[in-house]
Protein backbone atom coordinates (compact mmCIF):
# COMPACT_ATOMS: atom_id res chain seq x y z
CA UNK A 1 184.72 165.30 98.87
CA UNK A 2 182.70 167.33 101.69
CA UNK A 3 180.34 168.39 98.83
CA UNK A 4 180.06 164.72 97.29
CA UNK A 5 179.09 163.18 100.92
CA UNK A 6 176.53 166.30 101.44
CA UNK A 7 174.58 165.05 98.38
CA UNK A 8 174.68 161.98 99.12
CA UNK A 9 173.23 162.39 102.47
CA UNK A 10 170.46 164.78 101.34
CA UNK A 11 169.71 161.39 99.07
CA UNK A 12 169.06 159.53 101.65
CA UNK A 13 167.40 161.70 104.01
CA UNK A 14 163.68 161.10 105.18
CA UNK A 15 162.73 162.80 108.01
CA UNK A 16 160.09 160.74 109.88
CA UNK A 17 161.44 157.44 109.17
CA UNK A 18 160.61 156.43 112.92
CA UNK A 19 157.51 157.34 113.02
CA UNK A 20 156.26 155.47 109.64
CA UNK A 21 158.08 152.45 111.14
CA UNK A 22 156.05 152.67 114.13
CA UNK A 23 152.77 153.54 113.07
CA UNK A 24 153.08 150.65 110.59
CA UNK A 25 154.16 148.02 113.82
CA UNK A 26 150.64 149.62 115.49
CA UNK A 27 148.78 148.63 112.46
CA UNK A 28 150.31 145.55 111.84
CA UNK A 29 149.61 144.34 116.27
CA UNK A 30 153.14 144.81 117.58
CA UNK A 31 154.15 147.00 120.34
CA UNK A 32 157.02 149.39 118.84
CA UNK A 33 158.45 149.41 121.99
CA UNK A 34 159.10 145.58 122.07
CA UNK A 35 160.66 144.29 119.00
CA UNK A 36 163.26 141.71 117.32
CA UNK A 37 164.97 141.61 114.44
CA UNK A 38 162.25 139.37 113.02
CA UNK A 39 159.83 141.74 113.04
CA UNK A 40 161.56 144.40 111.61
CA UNK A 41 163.57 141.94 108.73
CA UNK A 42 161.05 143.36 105.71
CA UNK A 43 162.16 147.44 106.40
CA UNK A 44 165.58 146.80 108.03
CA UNK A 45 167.59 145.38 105.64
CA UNK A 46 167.93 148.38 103.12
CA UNK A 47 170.16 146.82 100.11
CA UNK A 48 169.04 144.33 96.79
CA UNK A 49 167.35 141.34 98.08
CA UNK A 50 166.80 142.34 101.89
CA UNK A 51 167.26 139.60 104.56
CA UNK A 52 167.97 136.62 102.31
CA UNK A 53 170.98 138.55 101.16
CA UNK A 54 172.45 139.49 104.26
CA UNK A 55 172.22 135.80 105.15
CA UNK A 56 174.08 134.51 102.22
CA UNK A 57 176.54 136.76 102.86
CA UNK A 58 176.92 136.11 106.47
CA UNK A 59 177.31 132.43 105.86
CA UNK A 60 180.78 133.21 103.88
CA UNK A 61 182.30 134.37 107.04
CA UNK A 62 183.06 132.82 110.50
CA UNK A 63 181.35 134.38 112.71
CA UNK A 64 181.18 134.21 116.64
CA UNK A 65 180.58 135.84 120.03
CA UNK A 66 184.55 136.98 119.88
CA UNK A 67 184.18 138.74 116.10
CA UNK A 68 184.15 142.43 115.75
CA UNK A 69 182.57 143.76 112.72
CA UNK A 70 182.62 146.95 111.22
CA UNK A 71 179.23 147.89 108.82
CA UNK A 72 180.13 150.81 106.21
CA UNK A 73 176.86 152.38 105.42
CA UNK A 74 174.64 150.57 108.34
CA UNK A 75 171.83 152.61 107.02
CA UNK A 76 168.93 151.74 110.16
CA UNK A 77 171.29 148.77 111.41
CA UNK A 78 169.28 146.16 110.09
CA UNK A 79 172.30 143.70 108.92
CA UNK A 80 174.39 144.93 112.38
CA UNK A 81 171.38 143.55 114.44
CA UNK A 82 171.17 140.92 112.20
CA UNK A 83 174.97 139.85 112.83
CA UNK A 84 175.05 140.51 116.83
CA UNK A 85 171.48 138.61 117.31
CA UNK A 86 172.82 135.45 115.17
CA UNK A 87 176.22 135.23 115.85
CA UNK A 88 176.87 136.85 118.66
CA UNK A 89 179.46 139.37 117.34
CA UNK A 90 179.80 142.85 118.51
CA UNK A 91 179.23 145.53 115.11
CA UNK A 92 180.62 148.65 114.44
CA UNK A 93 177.78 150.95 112.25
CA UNK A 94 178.29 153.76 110.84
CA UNK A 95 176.81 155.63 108.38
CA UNK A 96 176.12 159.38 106.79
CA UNK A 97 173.17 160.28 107.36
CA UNK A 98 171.57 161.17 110.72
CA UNK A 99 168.33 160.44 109.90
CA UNK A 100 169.03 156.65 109.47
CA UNK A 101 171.48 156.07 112.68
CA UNK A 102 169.22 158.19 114.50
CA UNK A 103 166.21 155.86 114.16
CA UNK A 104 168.80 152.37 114.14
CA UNK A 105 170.10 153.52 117.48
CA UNK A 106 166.36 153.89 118.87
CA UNK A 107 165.86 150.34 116.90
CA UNK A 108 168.72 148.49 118.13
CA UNK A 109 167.79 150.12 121.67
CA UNK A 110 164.75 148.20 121.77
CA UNK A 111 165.57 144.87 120.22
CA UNK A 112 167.99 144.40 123.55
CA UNK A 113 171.01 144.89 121.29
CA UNK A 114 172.39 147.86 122.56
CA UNK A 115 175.72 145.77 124.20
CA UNK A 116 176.41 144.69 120.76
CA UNK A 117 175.85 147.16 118.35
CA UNK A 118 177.11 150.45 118.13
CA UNK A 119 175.90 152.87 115.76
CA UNK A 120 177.31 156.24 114.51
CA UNK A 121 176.94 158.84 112.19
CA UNK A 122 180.44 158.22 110.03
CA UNK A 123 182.19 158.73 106.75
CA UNK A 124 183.52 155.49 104.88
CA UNK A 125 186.59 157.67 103.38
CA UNK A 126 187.58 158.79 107.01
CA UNK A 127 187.10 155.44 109.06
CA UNK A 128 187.51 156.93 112.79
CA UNK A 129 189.25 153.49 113.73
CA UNK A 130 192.73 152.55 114.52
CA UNK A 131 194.69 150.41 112.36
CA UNK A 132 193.60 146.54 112.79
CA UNK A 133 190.60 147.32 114.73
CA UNK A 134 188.55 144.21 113.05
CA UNK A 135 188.12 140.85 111.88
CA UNK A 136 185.35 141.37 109.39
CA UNK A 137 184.20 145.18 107.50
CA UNK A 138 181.00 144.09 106.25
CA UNK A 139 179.67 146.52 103.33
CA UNK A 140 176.47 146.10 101.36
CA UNK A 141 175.39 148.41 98.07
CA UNK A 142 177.81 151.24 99.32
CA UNK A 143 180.28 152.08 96.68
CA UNK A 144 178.16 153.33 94.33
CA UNK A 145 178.10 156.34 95.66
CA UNK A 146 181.79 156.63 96.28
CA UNK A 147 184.07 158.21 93.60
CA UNK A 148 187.28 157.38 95.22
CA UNK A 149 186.72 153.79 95.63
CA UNK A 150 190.60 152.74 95.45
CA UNK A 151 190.14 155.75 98.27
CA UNK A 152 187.42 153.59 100.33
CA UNK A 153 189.15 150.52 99.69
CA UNK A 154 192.28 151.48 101.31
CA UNK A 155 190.53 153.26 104.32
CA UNK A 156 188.42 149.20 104.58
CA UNK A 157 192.24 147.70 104.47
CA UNK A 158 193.59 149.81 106.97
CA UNK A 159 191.10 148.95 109.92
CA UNK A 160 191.33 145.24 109.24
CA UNK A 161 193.74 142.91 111.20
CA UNK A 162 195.60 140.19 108.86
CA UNK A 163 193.95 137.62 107.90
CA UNK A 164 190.83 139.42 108.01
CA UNK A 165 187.86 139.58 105.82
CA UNK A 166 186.45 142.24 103.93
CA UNK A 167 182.38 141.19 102.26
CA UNK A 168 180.79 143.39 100.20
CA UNK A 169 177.83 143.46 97.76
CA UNK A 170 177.84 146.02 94.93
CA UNK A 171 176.89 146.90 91.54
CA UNK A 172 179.15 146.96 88.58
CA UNK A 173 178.47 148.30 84.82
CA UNK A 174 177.41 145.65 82.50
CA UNK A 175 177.69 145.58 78.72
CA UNK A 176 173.67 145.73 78.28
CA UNK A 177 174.12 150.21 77.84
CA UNK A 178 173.71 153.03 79.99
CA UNK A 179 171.78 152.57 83.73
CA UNK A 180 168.39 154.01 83.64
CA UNK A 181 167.21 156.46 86.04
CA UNK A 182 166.09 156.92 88.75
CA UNK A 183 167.51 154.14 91.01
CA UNK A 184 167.31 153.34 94.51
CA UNK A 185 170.84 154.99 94.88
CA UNK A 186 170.75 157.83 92.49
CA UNK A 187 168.42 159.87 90.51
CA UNK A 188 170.56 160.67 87.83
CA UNK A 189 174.21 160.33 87.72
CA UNK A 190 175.42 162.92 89.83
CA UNK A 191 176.80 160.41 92.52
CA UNK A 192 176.92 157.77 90.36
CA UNK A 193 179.97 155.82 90.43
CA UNK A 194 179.77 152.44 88.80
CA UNK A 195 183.20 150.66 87.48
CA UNK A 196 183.35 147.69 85.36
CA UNK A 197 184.25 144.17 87.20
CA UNK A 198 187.65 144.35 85.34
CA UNK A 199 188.46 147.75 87.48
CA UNK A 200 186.74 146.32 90.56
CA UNK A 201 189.27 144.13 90.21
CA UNK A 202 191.79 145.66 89.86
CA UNK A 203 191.42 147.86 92.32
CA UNK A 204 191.22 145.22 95.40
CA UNK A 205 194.35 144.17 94.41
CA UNK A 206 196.01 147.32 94.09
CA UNK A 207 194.50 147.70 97.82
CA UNK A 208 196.53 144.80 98.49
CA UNK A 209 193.09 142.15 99.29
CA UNK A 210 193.08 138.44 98.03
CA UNK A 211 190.10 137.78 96.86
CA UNK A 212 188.50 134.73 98.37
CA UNK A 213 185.29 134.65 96.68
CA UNK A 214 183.93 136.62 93.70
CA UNK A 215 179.59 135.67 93.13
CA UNK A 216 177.79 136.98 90.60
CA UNK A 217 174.63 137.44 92.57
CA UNK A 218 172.36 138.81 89.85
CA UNK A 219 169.61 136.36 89.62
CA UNK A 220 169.40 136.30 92.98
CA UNK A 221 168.71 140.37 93.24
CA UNK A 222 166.24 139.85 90.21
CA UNK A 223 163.95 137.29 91.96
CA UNK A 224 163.91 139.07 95.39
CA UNK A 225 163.54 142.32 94.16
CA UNK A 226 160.35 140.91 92.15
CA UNK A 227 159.06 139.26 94.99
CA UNK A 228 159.49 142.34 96.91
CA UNK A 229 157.71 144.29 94.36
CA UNK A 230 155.17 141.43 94.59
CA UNK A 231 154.41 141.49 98.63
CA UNK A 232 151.53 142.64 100.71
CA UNK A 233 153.40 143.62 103.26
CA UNK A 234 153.33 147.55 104.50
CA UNK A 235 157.17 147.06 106.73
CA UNK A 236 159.03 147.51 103.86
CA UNK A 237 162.06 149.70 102.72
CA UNK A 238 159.82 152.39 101.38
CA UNK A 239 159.57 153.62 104.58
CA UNK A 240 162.66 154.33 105.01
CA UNK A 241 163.55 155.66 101.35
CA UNK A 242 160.20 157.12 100.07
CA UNK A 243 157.00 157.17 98.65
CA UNK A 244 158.81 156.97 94.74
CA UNK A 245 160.72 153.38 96.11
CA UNK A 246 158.76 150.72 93.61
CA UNK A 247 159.47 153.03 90.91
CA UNK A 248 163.00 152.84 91.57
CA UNK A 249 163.66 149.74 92.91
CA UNK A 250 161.67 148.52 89.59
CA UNK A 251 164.57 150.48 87.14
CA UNK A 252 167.52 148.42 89.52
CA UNK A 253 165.56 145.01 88.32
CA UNK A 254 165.15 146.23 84.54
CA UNK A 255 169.00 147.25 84.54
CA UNK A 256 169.77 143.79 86.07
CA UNK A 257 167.57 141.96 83.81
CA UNK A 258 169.11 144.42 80.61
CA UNK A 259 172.73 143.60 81.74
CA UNK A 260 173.37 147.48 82.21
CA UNK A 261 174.28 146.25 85.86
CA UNK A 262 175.72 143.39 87.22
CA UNK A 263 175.15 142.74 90.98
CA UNK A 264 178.49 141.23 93.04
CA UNK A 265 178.96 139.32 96.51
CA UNK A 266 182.40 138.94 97.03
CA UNK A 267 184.50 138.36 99.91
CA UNK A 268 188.26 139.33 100.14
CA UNK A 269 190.97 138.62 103.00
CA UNK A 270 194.17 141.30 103.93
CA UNK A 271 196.45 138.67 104.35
């Protein structure tokens, strides 16, 4: 499992992700130093479809100033900021790789957020919580690289209170064939991990969730991820995941489009 996570975190890994961010703000007339989470919405929000995602998603939930939330995989804390700056909420982020909380922290430092989000280097399968610590563990594009998602599931169930919610948006195979390589998330599939929607299934159950709400979100990711493709902008997520990004952010649409991946919003509840 130690091995598994290593990979994975060499995956993500960019050193200078800061520094592109910032030199891209100079260009673009901001001050680095003085930002909101409107500024940074076209590089901060790191998973398929970007902001517009993360506020469908939000909208499931109800969300206020007394919520805590708990972000698996934060990645630069875009979604956390996005949470504590809208709602009010305090958030929880953690993530693997050092590189990413490293620059969210310095992000979320100088957005004024700092009294509402927290952000840590952390490992989804060893949640350093107590038991019912939250009311909402918010997770986008995660499991994929998690083998022992019944694992991760129970770890998610564990830090919630009853009653609450657990949202999530992830990939599941499709019946179009294999997925074609590279992806955002993998270059081959070495950490990998993609079950069908029938085991999905099965396995929030077997966690012991309800499932409130189960969205097939697909045509959603296709459109955004071409318009993405399709925008001037420089503030975008290939700063933050590399030069080769529109190459594979362009196989995650053609596997969508193919049906060799299906892409999933769904929101369950411990009771």
């Amino acid at each position: 499992m130690a091995e598994q996570s290593g990979i994975v975190q060499d995956h993500w890994t960019r050193e200078g992700t800061l520094a592109r961010i910032d030199a891209v703000l100079r260009e673009m007339g901001h001050d680095p130093e003085v930002v909101m989470p409107e500024i940074l919405s076209g590089v901060e929000h790191l998973h398929s479809g970007g902001l517009a995602t993360t506020q469908d998603q939000a909208e499931k939930l109800a969300l206020g100033p007394d919520a805590r939330v708990l972000d698996i995989g934060c990645g630069i804390g875009g979604p956390a900021r996005y949470l504590a700056h809208t709602y009010g909420c305090h958030v929880d982020g953690i993530d693997l790789t050092p590189e990413m909380i490293e620059t969210g922290q310095v992000l979320t430092r100088r957005c004024g957020l700092e009294d509402k989000v927290t952000l840590e280097i952390g490992n989804a399968m060893e949640l350093a919580f107590p038991d019912q610590t939250f009311d909402v563990v918010w997770c986008q594009n995660v499991t994929m690289n998690i083998a022992d998602q019944a694992g991760f599931l129970g770890q998610v169930y564990r830090v919630l209170k009853p009653g609450g919610k657990f949202t999530s948006t992830e990939y599941s195979t499709g019946p179009g064939g294999d997925v074609l390589y590279p992806v955002t998330w993998a270059y081959d599939a070495a950490i990998n991990f993609l079950d069908s929607e029938d085991v999905m299934r099965a396995q929030f159950a077997d966690a012991g969730f309800s499932i409130l709400d189960w969205t097939n979100y697909t045509a959603q990711a296709i459109d955004r991820l071409g318009q993405a493709a399709a925008a001037p902008s420089k503030l975008t997520n290939r700063l933050v995941f590399g030069d080769d990004t529109p190459e594979r952010s362009g196989n995650v649409r053609r596997n969508l489009m193919e049906e060799r991946i299906i892409y999933w919003m769904i929101t369950a509840e411990r009771p």
